[in-house]
N, C-alpha and C. Protein backbone atom coordinates (compact mmCIF):
# COMPACT_ATOMS: atom_id res chain seq x y z
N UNK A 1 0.84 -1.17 0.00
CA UNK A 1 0.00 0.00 0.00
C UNK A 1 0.89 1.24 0.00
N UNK A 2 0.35 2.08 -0.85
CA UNK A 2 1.20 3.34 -1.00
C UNK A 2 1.19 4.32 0.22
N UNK A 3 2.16 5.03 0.68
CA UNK A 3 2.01 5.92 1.96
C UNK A 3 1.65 7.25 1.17
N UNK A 4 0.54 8.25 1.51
CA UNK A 4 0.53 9.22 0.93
C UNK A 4 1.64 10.40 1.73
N UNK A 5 2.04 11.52 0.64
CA UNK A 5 2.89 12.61 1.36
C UNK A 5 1.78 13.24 2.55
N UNK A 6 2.61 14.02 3.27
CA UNK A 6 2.05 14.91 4.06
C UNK A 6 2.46 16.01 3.65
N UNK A 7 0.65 16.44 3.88
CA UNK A 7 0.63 18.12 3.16
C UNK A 7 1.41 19.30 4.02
N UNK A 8 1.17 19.14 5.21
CA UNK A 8 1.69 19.97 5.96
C UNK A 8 2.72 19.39 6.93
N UNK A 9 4.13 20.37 7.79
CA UNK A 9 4.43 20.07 8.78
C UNK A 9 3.98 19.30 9.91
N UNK A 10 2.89 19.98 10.03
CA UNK A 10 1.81 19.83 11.48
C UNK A 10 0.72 17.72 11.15
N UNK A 11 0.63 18.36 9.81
CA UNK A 11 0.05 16.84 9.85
C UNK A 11 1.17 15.74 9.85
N UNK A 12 2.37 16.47 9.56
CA UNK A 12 3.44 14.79 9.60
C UNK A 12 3.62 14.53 11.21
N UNK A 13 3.84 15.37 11.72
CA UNK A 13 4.20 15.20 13.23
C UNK A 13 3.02 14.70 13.74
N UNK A 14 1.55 15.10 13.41
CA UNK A 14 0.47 14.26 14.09
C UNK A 14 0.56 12.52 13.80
N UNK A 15 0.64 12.55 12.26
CA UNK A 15 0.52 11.15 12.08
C UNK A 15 1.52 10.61 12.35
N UNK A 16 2.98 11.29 12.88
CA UNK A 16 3.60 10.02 13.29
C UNK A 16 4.02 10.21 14.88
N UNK A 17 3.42 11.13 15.63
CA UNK A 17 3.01 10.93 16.99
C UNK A 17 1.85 9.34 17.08
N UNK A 18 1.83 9.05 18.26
CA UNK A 18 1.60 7.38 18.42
C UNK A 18 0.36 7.98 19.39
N UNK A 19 -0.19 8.94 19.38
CA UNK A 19 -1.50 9.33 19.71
C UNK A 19 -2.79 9.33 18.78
N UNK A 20 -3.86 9.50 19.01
CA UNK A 20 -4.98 8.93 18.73
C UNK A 20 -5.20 10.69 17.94
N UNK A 21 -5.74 11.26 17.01
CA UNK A 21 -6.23 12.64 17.01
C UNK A 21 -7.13 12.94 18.30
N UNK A 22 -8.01 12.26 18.92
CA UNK A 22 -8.52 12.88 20.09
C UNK A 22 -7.70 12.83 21.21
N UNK A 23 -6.71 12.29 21.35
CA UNK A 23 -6.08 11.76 22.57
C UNK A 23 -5.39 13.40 21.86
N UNK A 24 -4.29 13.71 21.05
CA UNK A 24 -3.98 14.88 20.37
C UNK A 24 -4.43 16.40 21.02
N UNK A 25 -6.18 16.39 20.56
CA UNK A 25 -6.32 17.28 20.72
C UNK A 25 -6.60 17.24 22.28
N UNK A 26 -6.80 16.28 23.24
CA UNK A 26 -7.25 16.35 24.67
C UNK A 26 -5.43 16.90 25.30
N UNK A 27 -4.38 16.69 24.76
CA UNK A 27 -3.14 17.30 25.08
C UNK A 27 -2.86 18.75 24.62
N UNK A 28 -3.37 18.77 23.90
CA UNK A 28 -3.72 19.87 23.46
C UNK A 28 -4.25 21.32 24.35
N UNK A 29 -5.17 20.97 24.71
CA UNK A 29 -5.97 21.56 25.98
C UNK A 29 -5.27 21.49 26.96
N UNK A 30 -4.82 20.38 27.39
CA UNK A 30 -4.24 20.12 28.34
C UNK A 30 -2.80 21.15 28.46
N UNK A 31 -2.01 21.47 27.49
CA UNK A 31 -1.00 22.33 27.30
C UNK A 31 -1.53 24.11 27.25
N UNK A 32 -2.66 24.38 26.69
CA UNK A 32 -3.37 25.57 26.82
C UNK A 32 -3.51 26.11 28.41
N UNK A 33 -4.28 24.65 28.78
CA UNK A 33 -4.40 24.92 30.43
C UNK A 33 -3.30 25.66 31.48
N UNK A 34 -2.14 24.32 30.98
CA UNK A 34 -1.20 24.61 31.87
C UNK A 34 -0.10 26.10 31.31
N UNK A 35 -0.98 26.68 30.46
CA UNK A 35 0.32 28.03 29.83
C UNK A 35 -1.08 29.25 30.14
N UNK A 36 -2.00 29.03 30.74
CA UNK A 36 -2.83 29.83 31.12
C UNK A 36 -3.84 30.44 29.86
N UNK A 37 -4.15 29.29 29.09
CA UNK A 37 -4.57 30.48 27.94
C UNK A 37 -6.13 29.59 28.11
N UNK A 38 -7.20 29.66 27.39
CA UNK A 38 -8.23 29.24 27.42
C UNK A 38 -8.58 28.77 25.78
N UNK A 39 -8.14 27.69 25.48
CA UNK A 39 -8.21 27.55 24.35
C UNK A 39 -8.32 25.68 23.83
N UNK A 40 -9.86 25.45 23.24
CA UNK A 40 -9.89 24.26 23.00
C UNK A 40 -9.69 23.56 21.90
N UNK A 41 -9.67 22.51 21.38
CA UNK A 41 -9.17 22.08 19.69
C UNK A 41 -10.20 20.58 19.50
N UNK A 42 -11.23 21.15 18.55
CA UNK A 42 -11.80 19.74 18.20
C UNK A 42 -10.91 19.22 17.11
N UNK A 43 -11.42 17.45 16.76
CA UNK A 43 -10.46 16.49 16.13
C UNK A 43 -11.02 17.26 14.42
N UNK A 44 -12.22 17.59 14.48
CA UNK A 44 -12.75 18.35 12.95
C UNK A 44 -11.64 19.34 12.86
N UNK A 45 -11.63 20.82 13.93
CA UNK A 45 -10.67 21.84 13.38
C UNK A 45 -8.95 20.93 12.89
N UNK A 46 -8.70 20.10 13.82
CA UNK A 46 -7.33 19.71 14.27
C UNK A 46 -7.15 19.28 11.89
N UNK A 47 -8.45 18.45 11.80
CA UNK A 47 -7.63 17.85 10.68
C UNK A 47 -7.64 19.15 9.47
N UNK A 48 -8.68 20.00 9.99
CA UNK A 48 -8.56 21.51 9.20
C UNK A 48 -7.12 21.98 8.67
N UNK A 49 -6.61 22.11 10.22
CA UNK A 49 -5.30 21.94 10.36
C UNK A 49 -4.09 21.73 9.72
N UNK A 50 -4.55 20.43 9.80
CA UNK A 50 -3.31 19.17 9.24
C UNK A 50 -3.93 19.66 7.71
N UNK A 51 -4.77 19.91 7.43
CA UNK A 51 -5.06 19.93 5.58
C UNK A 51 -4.46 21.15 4.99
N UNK A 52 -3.66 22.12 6.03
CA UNK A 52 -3.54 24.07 5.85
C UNK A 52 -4.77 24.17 5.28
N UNK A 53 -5.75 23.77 5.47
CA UNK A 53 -7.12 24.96 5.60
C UNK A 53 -7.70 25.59 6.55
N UNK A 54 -6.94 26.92 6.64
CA UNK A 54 -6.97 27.81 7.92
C UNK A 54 -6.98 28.79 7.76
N UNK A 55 -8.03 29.88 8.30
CA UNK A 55 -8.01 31.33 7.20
C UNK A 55 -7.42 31.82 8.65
N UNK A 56 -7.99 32.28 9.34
CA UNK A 56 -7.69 33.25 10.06
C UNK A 56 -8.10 32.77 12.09
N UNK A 57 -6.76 31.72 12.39
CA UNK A 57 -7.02 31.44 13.51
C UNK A 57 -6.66 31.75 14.59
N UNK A 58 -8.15 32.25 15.83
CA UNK A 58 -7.65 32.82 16.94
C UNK A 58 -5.80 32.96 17.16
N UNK A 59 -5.63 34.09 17.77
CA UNK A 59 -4.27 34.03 18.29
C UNK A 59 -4.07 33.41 19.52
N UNK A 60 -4.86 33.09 20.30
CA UNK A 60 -4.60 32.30 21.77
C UNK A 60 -4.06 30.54 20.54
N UNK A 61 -5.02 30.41 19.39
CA UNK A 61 -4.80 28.50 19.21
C UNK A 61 -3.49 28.96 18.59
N UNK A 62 -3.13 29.65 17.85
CA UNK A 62 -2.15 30.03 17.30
C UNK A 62 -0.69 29.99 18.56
N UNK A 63 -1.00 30.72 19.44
CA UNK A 63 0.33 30.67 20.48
C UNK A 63 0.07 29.19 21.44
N UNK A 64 -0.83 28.41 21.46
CA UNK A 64 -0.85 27.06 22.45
C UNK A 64 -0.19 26.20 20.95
N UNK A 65 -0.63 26.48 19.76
CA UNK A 65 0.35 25.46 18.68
C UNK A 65 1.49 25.63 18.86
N UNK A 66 1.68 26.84 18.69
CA UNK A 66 3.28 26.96 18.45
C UNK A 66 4.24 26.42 20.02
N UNK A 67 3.37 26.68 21.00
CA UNK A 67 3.74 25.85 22.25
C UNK A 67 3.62 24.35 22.37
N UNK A 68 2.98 24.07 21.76
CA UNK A 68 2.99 22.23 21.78
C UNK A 68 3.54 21.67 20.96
N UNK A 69 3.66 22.46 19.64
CA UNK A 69 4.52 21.52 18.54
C UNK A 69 6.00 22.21 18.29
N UNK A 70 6.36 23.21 18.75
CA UNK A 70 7.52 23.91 18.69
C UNK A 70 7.90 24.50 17.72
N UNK A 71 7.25 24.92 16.95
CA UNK A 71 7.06 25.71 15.75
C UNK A 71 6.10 26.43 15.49
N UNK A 72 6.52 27.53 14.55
CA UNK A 72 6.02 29.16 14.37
C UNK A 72 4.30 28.00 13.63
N UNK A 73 3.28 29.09 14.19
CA UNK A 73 1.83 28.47 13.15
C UNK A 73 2.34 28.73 11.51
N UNK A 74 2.82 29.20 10.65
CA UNK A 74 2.99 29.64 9.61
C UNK A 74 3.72 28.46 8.88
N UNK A 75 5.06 28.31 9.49
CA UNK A 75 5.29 26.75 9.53
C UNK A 75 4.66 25.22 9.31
N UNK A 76 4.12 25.41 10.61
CA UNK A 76 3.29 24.14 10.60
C UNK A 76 2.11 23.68 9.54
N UNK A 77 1.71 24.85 9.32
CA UNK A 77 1.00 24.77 8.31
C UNK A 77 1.32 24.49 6.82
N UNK A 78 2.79 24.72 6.62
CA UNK A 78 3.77 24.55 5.40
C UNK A 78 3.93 23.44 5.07
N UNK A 79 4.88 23.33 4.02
CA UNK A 79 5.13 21.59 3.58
C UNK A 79 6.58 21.36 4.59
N UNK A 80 6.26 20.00 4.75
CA UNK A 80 6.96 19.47 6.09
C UNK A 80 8.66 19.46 5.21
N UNK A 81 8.56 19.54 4.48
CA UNK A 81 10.03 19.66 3.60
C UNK A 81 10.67 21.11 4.48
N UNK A 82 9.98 21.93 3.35
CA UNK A 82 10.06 22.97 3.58
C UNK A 82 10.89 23.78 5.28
N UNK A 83 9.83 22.98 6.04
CA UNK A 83 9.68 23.57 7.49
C UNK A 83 10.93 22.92 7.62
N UNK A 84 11.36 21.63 7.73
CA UNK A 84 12.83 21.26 8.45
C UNK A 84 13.79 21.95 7.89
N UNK A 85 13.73 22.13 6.45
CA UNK A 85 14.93 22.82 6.18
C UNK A 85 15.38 24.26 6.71
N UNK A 86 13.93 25.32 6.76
CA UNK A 86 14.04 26.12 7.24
C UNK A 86 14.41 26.15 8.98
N UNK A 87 14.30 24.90 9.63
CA UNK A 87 14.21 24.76 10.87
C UNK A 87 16.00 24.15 11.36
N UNK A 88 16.78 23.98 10.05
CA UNK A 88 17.80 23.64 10.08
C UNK A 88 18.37 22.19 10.51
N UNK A 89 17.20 21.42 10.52
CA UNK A 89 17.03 20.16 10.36
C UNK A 89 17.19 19.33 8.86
N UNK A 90 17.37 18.36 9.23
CA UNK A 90 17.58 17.26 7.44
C UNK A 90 15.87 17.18 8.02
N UNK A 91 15.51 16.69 6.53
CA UNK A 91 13.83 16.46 6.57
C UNK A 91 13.52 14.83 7.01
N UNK A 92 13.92 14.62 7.83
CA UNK A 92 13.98 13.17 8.29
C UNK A 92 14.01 13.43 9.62
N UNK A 93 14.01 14.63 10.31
CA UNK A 93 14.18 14.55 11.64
C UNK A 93 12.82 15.73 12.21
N UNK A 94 11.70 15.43 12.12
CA UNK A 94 10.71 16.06 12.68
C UNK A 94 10.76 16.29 13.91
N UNK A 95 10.46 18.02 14.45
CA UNK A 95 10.61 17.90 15.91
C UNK A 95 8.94 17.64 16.50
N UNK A 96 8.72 17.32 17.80
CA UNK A 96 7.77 16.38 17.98
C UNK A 96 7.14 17.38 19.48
N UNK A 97 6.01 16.80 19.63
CA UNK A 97 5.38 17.79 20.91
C UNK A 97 6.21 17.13 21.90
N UNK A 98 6.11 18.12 22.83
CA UNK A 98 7.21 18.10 24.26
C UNK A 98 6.14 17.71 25.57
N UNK A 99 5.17 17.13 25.40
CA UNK A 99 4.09 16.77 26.28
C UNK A 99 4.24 15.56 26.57
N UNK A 100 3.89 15.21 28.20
CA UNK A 100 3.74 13.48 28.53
C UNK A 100 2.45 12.96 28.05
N UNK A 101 2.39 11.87 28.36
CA UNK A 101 1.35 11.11 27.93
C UNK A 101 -0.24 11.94 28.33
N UNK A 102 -0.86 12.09 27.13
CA UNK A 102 -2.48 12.92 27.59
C UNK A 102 -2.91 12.42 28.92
């Protein structure tokens, strides 16, 4: 079976995080919580997301992304090529959320 590319940064690091998309977005929250912001993520927006179809998102989800996945939103939303190189990484080395288990 063929592996399809990933469109974005943000969706390669989801799909090869060993979390569930809801388990995802419940860390998610969970990282909002603990950085004081009030900000929730359903698994619908999340794959919005992962697809870069995103016009114009709150700045609180915008600063809890860039806190959980370690990269600028502008980025993540980019092609995952793209983002490592600019990130000064080989494109084989995705950086990954910094969260324990949801």
């Amino acid at each position: 079976m063929a592996v399809l590319p990933h469109r974005t940064l943000l969706e390669k690091l989801v799909r090869e995080n060993r979390w569930t998309i809801d388990e995802t977005c419940h860390a998610f929250e969970k990282k909002a919580y603990d950085l004081g912001e009030q900000a929730s993520l359903s698994p619908r927006q999340l794959a919005r997301w992962m697809g870069g179809q995103v016009d114009r998102p709150r700045p609180v989800m915008q600063r809890v992304a860039e806190e959980f996945w370690g990269h600028d939103f502008a980025v993540l939303l980019g092609p995952p090529d793209t983002a490592d190189l600019a990130a000064g990484r080989p494109s084989n080395t995705p950086g990954e959320p910094t969260l324990s288990n949801p």
